[in-house]
Protein backbone atom coordinates (compact mmCIF):
# COMPACT_ATOMS: atom_id res chain seq x y z
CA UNK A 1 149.12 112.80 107.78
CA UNK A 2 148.89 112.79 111.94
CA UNK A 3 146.71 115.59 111.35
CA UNK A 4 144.35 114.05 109.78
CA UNK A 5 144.82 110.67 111.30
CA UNK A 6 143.86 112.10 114.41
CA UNK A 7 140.98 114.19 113.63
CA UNK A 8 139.51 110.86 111.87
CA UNK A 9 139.69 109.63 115.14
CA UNK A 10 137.86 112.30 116.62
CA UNK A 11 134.97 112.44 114.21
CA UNK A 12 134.33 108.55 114.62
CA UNK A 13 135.00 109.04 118.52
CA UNK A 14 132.45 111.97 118.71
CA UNK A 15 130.24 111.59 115.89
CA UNK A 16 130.20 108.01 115.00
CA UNK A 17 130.21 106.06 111.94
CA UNK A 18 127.79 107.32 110.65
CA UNK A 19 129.24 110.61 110.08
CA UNK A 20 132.14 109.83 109.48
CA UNK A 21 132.75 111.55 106.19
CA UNK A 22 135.81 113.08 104.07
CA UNK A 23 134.20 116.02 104.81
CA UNK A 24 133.91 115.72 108.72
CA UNK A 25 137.76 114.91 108.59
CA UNK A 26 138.77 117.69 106.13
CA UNK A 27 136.52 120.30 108.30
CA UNK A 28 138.45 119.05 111.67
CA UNK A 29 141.73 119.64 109.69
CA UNK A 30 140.47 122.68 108.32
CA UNK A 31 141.25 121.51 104.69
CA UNK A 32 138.94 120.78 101.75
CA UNK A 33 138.07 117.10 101.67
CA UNK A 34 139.98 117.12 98.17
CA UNK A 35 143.04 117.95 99.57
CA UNK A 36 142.92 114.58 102.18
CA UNK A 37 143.40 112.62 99.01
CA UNK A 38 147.21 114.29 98.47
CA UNK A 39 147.76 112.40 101.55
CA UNK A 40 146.13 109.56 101.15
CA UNK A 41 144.63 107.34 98.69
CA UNK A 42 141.24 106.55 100.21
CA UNK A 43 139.48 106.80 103.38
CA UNK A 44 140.28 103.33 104.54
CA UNK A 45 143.63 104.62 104.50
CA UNK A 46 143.19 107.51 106.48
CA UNK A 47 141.48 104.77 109.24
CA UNK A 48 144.16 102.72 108.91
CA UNK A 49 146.27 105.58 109.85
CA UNK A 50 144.15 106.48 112.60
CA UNK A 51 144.81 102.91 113.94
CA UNK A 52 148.60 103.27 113.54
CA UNK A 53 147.91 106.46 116.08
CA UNK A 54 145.98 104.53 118.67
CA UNK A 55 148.50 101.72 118.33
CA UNK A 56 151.06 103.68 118.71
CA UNK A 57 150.12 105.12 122.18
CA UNK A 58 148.53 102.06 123.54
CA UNK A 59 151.50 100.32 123.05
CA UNK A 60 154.08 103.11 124.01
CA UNK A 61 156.38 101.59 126.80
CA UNK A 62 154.87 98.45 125.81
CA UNK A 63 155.41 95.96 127.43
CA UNK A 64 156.59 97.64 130.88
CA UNK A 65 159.87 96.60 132.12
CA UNK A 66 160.40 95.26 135.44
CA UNK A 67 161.71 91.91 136.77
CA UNK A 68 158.59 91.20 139.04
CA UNK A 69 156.13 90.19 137.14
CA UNK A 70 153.20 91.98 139.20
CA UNK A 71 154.95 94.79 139.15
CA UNK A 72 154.76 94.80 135.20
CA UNK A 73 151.36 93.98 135.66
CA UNK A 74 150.52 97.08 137.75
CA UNK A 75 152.42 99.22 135.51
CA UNK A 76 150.39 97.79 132.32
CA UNK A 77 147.23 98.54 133.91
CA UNK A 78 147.92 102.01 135.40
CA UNK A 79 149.78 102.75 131.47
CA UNK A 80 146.49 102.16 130.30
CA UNK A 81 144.49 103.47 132.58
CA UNK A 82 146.15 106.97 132.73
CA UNK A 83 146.17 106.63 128.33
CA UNK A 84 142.71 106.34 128.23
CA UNK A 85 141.41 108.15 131.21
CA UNK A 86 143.21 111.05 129.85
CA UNK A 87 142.32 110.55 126.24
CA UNK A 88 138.50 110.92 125.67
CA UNK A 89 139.12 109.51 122.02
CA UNK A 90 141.08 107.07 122.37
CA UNK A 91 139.32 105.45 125.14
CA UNK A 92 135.50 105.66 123.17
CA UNK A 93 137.69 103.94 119.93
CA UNK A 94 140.02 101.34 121.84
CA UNK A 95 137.21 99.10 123.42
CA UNK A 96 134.76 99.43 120.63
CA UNK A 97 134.20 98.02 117.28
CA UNK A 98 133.22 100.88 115.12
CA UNK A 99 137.00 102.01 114.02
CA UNK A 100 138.01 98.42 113.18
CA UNK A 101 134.93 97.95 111.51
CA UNK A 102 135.73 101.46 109.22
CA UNK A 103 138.99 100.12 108.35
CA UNK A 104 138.28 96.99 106.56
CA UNK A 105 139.52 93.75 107.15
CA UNK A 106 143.13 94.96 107.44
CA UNK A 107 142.17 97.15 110.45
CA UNK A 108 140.08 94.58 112.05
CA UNK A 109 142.85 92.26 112.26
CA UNK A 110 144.87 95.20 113.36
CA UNK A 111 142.73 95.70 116.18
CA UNK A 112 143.08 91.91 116.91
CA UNK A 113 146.46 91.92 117.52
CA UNK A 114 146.05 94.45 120.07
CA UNK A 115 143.40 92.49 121.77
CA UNK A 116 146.26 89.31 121.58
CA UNK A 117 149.10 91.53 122.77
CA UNK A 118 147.63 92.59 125.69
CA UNK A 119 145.94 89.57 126.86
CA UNK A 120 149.17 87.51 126.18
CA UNK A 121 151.19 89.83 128.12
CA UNK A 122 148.77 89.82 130.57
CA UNK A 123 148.59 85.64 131.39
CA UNK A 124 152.33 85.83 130.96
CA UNK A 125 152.90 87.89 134.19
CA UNK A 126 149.92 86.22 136.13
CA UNK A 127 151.67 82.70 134.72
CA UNK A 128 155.34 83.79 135.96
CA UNK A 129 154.00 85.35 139.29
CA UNK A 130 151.87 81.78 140.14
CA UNK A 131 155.34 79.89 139.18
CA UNK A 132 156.88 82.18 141.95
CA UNK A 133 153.84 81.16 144.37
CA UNK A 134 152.67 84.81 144.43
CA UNK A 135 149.65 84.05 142.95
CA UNK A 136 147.66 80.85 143.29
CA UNK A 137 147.64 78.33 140.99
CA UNK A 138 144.08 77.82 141.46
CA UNK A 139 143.24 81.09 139.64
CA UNK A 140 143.20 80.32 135.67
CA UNK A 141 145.50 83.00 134.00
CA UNK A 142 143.54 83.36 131.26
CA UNK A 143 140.20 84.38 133.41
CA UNK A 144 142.43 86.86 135.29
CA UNK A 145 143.49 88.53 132.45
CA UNK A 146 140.15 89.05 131.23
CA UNK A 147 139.12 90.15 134.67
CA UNK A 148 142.43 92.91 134.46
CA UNK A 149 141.55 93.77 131.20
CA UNK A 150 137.62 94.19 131.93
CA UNK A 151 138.33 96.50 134.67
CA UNK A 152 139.91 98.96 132.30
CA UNK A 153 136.77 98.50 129.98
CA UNK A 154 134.35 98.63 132.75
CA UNK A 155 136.37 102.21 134.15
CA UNK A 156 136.18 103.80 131.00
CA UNK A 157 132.50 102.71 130.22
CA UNK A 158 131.19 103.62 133.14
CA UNK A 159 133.75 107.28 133.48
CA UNK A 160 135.26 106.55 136.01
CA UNK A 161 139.01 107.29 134.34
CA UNK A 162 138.07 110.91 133.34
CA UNK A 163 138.08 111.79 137.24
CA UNK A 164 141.44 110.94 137.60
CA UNK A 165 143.86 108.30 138.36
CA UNK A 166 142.05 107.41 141.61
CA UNK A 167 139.64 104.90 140.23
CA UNK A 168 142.35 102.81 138.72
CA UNK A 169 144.18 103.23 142.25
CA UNK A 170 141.01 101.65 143.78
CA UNK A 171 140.11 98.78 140.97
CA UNK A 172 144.10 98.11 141.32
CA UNK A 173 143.99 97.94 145.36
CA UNK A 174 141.00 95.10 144.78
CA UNK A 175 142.63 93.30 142.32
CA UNK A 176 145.75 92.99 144.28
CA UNK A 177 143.48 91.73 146.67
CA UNK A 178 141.62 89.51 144.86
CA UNK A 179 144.80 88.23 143.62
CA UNK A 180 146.39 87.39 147.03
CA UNK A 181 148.81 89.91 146.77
C-alpha cells in the first residue's frame, strides 16, 4: 500500500493530473493496474493514501517542542524547509491544489486541515512570543504567519530549497529580523 501510495504521488508530482492513471501508478510499482485494486478499492483511495503519506511527513515531529516559542517557530520552518527542499514530490504536491483536487472532497478537506494546523501553530508562537514582548504587538499574528508560511511557498516555487538548507538559513535570518528578534 506505501508502494503505491507513493508512486501516486510521484506520477501526479511529475506528470500531473492529467496523467494520472491506474496505469501510470501500476507501471511506477511495476504491477499490472489490476493488481492496485487488491489493495485498494478505487483510485480515490489510493490518493487518499497518498495524502496519509504527505501528512504523515509534514507533520512528523509536529508540532516542535521547545519552551520558547520562537524557537518552535524556527524549528517549524527549518522542519519544513529541509522536508520539502529535500523531497522534490512532496514539495510540487504540498502547496498545490491538484492532489486535493484528485482525492475528492474527503482529501480536500484533508488538505485543509493541514493548511489550519500549520497556520494555527504558527499565530500561536508569534501570539505567546508578543505576550513575552519579544515580538511587537503591532505586528498582526495572523499576517505573520502567512508571511512564515509564504516564505516556504515562495522557496520551493522559485527552487531555492533544492540547493540546500542555505536559503531557508537566509529567509530565516530576515524574518528574525523583520520580526525584531
Amino acid at each position: 500500500r506505501q508502494q503505491i501510495a507513493d508512486a501516486a504521488l510521484k506520477v501526479i508530482a511529475e506528470q500531473g493530473l492529467g496523467r494520472f492513471t491506474t496505469q501510470a501508478i501500476a507501471a511506477e510499482v511495476g504491477i499490472t493496474d489490476g493488481t492496485l485494486f487488491r489493495h485498494f478499492a478505487s483510485k480515490e483511495d489510493i490518493v487518499l493514501a497518498a495524502l496519509d503519506r504527505v501528512e504523515a511527513r509534514l507533520f512528523d515531529g509536529f508540532p516542535p517542542n521547545d519552551p520558547d516559542p520562537l524557537v518552535r517557530l524556527e524549528r517549524f520552518f527549518r522542519h519544513r524547509a529541509s522536508l520539502v527542499g529535500g523531497n522534490p514530490v512532496i514539495a510540487r504536491l504540498a502547496f498545490s491544489e491538484e492532489l486535493p483536487h484528485a482525492a475528492g472532497e474527503r482529501g480536500a478537506r484533508q488538505v485543509q486541515t493541514w493548511k489550519d494546523r500549520s497556520l494555527d501553530f504558527v499565530i500561536a508562537c508569534v501570539e505567546e512570543a508578543q505576550a513575552q514582548g519579544r515580538i511587537p504587538r503591532a505586528l498582526p499574528a495572523r499576517e505573520v504567519a502567512v508571511m512564515v508560511l509564504g516564505t516556504l511557498i515562495a522557496l520551493v516555487r522559485f527552487g531555492e530549497l533544492a540547493a540546500g538548507p542555505a536559503a531557508a538559513d537566509r529567509a530565516w535570518g530576515v524574518m528574525e529580523r523583520v520580526l525584531g528578534k
